[in-house]
C-alpha atoms as a PDB file:
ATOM      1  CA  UNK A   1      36.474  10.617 -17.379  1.00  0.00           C
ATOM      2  CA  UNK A   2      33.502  10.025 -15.814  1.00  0.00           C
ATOM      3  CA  UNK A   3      34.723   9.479 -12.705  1.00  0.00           C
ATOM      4  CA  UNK A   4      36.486  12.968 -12.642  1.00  0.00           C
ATOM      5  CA  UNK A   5      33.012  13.759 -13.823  1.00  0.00           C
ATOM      6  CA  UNK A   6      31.246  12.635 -11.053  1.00  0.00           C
ATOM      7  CA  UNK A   7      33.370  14.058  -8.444  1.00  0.00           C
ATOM      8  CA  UNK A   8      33.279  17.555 -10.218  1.00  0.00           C
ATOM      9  CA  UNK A   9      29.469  17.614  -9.886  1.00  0.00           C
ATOM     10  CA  UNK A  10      29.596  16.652  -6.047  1.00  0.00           C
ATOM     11  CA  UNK A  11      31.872  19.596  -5.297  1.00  0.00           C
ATOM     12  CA  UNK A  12      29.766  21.679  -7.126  1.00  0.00           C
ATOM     13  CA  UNK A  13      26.813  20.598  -4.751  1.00  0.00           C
ATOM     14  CA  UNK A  14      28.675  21.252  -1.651  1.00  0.00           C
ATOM     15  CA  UNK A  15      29.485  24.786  -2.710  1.00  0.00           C
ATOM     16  CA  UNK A  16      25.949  25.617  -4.329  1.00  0.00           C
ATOM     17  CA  UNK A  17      22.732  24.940  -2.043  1.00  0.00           C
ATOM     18  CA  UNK A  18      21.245  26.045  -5.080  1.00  0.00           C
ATOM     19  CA  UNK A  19      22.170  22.999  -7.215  1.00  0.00           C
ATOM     20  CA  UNK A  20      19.522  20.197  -7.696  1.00  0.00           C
ATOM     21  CA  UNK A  21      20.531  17.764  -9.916  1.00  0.00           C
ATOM     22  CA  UNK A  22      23.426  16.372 -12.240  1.00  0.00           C
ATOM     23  CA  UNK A  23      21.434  17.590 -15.103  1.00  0.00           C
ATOM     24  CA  UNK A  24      21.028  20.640 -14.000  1.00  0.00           C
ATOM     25  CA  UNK A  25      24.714  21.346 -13.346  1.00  0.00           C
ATOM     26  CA  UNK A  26      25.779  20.328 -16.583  1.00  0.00           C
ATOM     27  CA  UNK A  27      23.203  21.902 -18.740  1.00  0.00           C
ATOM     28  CA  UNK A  28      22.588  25.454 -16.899  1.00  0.00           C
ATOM     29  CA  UNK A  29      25.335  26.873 -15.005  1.00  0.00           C
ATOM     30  CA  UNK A  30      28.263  29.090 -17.218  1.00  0.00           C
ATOM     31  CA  UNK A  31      31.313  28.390 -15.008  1.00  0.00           C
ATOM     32  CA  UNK A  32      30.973  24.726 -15.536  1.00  0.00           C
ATOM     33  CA  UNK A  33      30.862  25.188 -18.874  1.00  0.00           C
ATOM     34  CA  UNK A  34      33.018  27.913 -19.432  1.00  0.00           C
ATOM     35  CA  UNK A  35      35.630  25.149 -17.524  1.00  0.00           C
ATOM     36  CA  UNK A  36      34.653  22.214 -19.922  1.00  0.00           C
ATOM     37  CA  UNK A  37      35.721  24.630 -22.794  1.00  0.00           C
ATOM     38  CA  UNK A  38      38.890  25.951 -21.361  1.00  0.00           C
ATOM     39  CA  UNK A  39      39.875  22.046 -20.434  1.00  0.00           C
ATOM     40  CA  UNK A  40      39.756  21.984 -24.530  1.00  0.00           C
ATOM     41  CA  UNK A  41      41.213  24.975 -25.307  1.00  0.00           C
ATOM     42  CA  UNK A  42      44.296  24.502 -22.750  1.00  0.00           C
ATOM     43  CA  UNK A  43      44.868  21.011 -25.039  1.00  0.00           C
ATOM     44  CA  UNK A  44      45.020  22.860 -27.802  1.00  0.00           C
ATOM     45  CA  UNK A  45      47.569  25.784 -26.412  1.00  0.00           C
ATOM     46  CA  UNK A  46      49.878  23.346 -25.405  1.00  0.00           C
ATOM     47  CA  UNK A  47      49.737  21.272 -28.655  1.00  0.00           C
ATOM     48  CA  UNK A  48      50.431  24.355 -30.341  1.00  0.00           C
ATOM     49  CA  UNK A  49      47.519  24.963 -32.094  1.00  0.00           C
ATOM     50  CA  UNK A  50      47.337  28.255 -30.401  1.00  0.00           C
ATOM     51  CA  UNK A  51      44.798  30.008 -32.743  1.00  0.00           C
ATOM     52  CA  UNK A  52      42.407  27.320 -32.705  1.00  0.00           C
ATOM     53  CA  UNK A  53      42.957  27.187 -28.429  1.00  0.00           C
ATOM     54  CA  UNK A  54      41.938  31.643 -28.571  1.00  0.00           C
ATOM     55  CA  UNK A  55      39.068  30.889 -31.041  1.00  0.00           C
ATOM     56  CA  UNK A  56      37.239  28.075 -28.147  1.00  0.00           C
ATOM     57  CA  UNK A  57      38.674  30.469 -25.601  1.00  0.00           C
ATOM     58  CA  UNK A  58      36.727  33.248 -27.850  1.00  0.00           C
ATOM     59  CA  UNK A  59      33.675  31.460 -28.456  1.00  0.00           C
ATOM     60  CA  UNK A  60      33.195  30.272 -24.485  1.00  0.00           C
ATOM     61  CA  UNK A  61      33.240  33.947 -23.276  1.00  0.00           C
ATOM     62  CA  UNK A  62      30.421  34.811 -26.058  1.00  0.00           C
ATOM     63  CA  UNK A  63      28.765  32.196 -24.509  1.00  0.00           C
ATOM     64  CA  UNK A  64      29.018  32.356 -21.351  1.00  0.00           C
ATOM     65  CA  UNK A  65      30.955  35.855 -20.024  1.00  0.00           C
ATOM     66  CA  UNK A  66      33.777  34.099 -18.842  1.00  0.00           C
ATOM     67  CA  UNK A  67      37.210  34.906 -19.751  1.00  0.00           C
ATOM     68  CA  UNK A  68      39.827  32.185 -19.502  1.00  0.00           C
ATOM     69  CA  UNK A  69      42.944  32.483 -21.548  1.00  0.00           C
ATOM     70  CA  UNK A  70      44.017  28.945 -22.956  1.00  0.00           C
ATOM     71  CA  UNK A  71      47.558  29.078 -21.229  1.00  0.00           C
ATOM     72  CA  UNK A  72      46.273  29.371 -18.082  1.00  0.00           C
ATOM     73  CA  UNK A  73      46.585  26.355 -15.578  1.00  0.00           C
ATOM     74  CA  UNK A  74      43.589  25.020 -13.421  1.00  0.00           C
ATOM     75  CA  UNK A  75      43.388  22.876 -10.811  1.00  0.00           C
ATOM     76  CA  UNK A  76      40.739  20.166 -10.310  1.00  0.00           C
ATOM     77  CA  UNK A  77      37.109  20.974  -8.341  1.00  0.00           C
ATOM     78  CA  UNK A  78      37.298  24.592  -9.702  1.00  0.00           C
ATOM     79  CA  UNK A  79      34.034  26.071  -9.710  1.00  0.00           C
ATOM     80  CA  UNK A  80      32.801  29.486 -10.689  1.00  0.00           C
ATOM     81  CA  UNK A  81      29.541  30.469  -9.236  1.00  0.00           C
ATOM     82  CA  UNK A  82      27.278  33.049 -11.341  1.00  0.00           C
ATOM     83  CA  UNK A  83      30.547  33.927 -13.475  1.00  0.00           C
ATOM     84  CA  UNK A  84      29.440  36.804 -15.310  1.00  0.00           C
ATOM     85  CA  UNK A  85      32.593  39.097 -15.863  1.00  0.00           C
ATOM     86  CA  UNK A  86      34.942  36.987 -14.480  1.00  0.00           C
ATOM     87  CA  UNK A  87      38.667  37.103 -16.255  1.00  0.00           C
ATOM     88  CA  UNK A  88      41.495  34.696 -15.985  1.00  0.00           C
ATOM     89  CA  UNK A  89      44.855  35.727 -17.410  1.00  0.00           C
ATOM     90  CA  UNK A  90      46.903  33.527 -19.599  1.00  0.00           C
ATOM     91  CA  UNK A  91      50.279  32.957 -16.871  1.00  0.00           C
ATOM     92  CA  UNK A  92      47.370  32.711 -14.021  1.00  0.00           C
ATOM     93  CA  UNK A  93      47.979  29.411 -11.733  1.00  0.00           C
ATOM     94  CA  UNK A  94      44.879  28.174  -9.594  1.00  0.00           C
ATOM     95  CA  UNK A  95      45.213  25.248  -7.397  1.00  0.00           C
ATOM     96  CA  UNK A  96      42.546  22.621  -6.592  1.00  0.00           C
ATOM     97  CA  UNK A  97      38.850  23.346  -4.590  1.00  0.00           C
ATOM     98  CA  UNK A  98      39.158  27.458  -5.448  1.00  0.00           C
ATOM     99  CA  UNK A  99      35.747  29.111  -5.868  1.00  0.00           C
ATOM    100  CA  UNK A 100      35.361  32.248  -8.086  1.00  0.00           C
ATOM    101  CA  UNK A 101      32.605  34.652  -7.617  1.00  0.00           C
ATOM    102  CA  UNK A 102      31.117  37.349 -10.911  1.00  0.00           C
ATOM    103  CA  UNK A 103      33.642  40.110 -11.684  1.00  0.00           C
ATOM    104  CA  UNK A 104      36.431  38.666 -10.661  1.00  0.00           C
ATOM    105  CA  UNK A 105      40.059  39.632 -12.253  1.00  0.00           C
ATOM    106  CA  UNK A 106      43.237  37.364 -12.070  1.00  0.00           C
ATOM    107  CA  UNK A 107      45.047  39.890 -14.044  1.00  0.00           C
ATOM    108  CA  UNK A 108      48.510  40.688 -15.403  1.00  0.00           C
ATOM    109  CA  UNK A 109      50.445  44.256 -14.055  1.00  0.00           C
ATOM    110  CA  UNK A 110      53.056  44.105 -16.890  1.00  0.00           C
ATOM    111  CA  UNK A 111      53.157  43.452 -20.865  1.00  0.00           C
ATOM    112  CA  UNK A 112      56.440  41.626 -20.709  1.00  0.00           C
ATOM    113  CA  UNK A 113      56.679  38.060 -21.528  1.00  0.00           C
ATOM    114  CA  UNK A 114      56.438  36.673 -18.117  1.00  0.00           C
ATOM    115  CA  UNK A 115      54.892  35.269 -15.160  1.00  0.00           C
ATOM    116  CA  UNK A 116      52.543  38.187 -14.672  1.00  0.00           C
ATOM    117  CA  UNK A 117      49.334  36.958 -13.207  1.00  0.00           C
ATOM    118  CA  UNK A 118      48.179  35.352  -9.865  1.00  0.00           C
ATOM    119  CA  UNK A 119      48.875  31.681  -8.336  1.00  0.00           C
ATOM    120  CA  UNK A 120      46.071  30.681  -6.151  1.00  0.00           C
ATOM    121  CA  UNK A 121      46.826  27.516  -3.780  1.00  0.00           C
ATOM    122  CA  UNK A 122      44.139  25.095  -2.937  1.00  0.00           C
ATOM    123  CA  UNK A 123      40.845  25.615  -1.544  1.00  0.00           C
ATOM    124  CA  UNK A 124      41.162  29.612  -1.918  1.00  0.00           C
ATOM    125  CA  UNK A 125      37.753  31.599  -2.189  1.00  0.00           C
ATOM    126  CA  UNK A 126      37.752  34.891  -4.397  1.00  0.00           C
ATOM    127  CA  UNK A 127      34.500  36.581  -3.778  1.00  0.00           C
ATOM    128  CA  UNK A 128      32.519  39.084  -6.018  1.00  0.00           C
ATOM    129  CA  UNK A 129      34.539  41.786  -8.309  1.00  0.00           C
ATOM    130  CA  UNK A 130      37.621  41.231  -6.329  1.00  0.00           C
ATOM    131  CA  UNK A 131      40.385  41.847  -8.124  1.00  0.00           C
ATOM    132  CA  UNK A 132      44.114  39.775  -7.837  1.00  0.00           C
ATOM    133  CA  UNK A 133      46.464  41.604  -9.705  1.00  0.00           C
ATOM    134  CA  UNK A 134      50.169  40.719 -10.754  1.00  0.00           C
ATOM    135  CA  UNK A 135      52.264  37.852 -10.099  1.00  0.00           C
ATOM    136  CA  UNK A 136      51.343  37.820  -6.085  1.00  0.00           C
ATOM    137  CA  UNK A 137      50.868  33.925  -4.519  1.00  0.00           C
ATOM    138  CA  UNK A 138      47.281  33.234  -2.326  1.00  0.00           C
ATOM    139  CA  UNK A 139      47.955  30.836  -0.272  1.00  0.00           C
ATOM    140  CA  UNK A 140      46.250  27.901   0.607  1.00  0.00           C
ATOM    141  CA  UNK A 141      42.658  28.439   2.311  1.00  0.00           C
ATOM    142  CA  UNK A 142      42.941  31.748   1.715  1.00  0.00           C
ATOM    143  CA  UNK A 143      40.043  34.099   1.181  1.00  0.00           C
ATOM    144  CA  UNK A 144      39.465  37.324  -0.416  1.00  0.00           C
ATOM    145  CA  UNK A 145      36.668  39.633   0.147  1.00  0.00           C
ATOM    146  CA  UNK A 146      34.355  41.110  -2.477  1.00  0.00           C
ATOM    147  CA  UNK A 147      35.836  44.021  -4.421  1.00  0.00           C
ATOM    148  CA  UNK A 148      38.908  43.585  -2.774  1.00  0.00           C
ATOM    149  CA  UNK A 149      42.167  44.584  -4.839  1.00  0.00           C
ATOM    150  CA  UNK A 150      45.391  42.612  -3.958  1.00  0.00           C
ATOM    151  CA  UNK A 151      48.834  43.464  -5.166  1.00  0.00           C
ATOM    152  CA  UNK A 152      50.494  41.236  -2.275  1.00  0.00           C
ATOM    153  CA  UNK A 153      51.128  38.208  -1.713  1.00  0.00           C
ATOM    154  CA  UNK A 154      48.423  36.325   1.128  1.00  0.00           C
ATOM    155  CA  UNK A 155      49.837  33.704   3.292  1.00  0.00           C
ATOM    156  CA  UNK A 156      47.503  31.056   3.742  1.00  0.00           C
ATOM    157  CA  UNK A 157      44.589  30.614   6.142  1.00  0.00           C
ATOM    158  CA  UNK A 158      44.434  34.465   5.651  1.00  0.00           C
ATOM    159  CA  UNK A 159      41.128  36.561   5.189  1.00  0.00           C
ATOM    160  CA  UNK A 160      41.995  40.190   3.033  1.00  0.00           C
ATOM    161  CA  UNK A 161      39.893  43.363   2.299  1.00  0.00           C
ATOM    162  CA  UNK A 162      39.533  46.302   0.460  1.00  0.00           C
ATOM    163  CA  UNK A 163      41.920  48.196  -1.641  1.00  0.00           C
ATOM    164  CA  UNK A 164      44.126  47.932  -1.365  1.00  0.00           C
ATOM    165  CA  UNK A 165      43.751  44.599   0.381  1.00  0.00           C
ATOM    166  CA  UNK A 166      44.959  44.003   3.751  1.00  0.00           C
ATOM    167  CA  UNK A 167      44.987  41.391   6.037  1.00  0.00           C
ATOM    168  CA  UNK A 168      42.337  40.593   8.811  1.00  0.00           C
ATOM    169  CA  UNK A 169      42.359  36.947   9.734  1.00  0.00           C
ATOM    170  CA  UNK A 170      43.162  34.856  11.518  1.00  0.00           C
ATOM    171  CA  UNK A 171      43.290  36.491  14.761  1.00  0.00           C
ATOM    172  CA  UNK A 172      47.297  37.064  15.904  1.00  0.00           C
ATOM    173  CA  UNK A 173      46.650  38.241  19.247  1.00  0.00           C
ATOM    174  CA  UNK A 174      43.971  36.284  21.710  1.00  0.00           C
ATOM    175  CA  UNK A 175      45.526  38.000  25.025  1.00  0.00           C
ATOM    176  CA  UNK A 176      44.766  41.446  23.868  1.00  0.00           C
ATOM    177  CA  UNK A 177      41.440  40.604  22.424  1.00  0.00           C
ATOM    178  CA  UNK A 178      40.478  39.202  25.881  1.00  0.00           C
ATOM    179  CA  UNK A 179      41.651  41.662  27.650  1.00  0.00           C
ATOM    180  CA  UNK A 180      39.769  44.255  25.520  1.00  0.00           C
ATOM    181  CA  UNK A 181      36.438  42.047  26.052  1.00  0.00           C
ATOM    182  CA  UNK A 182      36.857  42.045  29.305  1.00  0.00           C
ATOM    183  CA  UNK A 183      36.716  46.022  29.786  1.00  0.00           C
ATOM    184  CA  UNK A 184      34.196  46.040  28.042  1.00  0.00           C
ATOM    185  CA  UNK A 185      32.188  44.020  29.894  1.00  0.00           C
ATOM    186  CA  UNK A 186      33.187  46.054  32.602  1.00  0.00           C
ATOM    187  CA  UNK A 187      32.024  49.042  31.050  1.00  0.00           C
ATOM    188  CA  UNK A 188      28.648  47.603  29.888  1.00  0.00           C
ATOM    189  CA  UNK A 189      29.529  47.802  26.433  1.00  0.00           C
ATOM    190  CA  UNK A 190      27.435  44.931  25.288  1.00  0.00           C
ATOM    191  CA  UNK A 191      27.460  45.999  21.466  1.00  0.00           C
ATOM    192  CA  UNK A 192      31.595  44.926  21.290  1.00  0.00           C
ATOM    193  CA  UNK A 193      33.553  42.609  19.147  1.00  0.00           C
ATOM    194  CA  UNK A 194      30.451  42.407  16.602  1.00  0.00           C
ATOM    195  CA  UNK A 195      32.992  40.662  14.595  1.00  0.00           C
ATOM    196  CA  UNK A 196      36.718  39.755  15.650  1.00  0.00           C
ATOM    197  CA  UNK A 197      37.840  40.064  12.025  1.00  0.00           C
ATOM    198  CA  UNK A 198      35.689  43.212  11.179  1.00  0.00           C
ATOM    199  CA  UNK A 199      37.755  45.999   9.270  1.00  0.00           C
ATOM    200  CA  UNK A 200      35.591  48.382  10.845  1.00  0.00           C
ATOM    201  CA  UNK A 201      37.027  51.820  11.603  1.00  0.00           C
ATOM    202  CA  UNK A 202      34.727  52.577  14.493  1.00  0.00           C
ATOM    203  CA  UNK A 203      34.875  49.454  15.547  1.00  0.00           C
ATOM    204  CA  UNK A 204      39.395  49.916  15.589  1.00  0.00           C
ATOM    205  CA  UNK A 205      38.850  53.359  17.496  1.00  0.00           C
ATOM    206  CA  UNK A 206      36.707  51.284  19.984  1.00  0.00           C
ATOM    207  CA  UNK A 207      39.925  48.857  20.184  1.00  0.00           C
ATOM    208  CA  UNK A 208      42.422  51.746  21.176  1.00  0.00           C
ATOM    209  CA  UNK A 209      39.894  53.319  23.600  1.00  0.00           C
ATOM    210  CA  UNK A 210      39.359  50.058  25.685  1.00  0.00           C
ATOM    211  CA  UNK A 211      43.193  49.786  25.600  1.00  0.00           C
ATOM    212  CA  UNK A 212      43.468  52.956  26.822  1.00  0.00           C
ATOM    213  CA  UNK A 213      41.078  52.284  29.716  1.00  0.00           C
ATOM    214  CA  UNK A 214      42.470  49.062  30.438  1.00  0.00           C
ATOM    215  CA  UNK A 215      45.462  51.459  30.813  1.00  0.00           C
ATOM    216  CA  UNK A 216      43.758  53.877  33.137  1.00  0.00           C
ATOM    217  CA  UNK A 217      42.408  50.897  35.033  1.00  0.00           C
ATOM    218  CA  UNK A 218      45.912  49.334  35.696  1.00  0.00           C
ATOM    219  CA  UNK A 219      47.402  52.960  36.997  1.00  0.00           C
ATOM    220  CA  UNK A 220      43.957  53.762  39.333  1.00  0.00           C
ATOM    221  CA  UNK A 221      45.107  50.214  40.879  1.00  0.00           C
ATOM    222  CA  UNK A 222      48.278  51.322  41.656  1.00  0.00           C
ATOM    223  CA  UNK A 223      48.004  54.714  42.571  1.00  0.00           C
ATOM    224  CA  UNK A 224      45.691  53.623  44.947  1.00  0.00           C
ATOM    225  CA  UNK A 225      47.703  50.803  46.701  1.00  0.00           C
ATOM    226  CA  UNK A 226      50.481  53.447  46.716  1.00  0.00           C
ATOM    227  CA  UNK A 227      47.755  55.806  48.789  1.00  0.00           C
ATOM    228  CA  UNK A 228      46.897  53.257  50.870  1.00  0.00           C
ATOM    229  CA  UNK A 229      50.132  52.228  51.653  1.00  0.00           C
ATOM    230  CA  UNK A 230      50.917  55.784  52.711  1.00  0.00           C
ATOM    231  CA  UNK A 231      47.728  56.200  55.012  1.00  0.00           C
ATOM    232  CA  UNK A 232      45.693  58.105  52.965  1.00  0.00           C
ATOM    233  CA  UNK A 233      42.447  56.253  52.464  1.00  0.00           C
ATOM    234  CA  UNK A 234      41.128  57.189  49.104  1.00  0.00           C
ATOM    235  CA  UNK A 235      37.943  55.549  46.964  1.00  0.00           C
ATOM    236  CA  UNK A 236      39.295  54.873  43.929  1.00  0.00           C
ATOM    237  CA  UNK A 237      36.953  51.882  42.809  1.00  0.00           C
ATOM    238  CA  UNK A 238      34.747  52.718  39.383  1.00  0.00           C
ATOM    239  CA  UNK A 239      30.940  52.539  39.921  1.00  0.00           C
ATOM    240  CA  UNK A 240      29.136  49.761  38.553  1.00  0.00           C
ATOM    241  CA  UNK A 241      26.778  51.030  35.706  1.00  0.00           C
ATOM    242  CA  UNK A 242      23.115  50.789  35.650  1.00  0.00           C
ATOM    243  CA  UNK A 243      22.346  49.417  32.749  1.00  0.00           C
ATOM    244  CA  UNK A 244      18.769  48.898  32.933  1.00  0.00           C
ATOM    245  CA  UNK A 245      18.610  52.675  32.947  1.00  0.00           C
ATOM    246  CA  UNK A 246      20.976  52.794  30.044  1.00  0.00           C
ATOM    247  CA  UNK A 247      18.836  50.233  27.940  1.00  0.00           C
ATOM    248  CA  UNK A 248      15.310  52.995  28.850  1.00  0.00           C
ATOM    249  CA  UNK A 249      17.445  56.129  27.768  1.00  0.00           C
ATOM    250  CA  UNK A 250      18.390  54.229  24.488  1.00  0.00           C
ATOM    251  CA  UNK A 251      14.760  53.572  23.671  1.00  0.00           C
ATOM    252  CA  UNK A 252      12.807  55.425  20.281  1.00  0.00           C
ATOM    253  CA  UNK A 253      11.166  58.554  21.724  1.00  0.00           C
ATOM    254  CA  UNK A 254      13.633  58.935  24.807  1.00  0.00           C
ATOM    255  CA  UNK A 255      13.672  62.399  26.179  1.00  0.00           C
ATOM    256  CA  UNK A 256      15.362  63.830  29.469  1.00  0.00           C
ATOM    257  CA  UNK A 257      12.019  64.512  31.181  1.00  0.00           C
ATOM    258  CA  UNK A 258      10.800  60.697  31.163  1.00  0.00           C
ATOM    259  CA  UNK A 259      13.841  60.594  33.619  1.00  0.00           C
ATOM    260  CA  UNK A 260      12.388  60.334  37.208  1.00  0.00           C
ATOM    261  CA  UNK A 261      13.188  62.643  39.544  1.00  0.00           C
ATOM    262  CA  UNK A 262      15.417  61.228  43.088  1.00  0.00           C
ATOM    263  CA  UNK A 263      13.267  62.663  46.015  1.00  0.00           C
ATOM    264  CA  UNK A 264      15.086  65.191  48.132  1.00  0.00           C
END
């Protein structure tokens, strides 16, 4: 017991920089104790004292806003940071080392009898007022972004966002991400790939316009060896950019006449 103790508290202090001592822990944060009450409370379900198992179950969300239905089956090193809000439904399944953030929902999508609610592998991370919904499967090291809503199953290693959630990580393709770095570097677009995994809509229109220029690049080459090849000498080379003059326009307070004028 105390052993199990013990290590509970140390993965608690590797998740939470916050944490100071054992104390502390066990005397001040909700999710540890609204998981010392469901540990009771799942006893009880599956002895069949199911009344007495909702009452704990009851009594541990007035006490600490977290929802855990007795019948649902936890893993070990589960922690729930904050907590506030969070709801666990009664067929839910979460594997070892998950991490809940507040306002998160492993609910059900159904009111039959049935497996209706999430299964989490190991080490998954739920963050803030996500939302898992249904009898959909996270896979191991999975995580899930805040607010996200997932009706799908996530294979694991996977990152998801937004609603509905889709996938984002890991990276499937390193060729075309280097090839889209590299035009931009040849471009002097400094500001790309803020984020490989970013679900950013500019930052996906950026994507397809480099791949288009990579595109236009690739034809300039060859229409121009074809030109050559024919006799007809023709510059097709693009010119470098400037970018020092690029970096002054982009400064506060820029205006068209601070632009010196060429001599004639």
């Amino acid at each position: 017991m105390f052993k199990n103790l013990r290590e509970y508290v140390n993965s608690v202090y590797q998740r939470d920089p916050a944490a100071r001592s054992v104390f502390e822990v066990l005397t001040a944060y909700p999710g540890v104790h609204a998981l010392m009450f469901h540990r009771l409370s799942h006893r009880l379900w599956y002895w069949g004292l199911r009344w007495l198992a909702r009452f704990i179950s009851s009594l541990a969300r007035w006490l600490t806003g977290i929802e855990i239905h007795p019948g649902a089956k936890i893993g070990r090193r589960f922690f729930i940071d904050h907590g506030m809000g969070v709801v666990i439904g009664e067929t839910a399944e979460i594997g070892d080392d998950c991490t809940l953030y507040h306002g998160v929902t492993l609910g059900g999508t159904t009111w039959r009898k049935e497996k209706r609610h999430p299964t989490l592998g190991n080490n998954v991370v739920i963050g803030a007022g996500a939302k898992i919904l249904g009898p959909v499967t996270i896979g191991d090291n999975a995580r899930v972004g805040s607010n996200s809503v997932v009706v799908k199953d996530v294979p694991a290693g996977a990152t998801v966002v937004g609603i509905p959630g889709r996938i984002i990580g890991p990276k499937k393709d390193d060729s075309k991400s280097q090839q889209r770095e590299a035009m931009a570097k040849k471009i002097g677009f400094d500001a790309y790939g803020q984020s490989v995994d970013m679900p950013d809509p500019v930052a996906h229109a950026m994507d397809l316009m480099l791949d288009h220029m990579h595109a236009v690049d690739n034809k300039m080459k060859i229409l121009s060896s074809a030109l050559e090849q024919a006799g007809i000498k023709v510059n097709l080379e693009m010119p470098e950019l400037d970018m020092s003059t690029l970096d002054e326009q982009s400064r506060p307070g820029y205006s068209k006449r601070d632009t010196p004028k060429k001599n004639s």
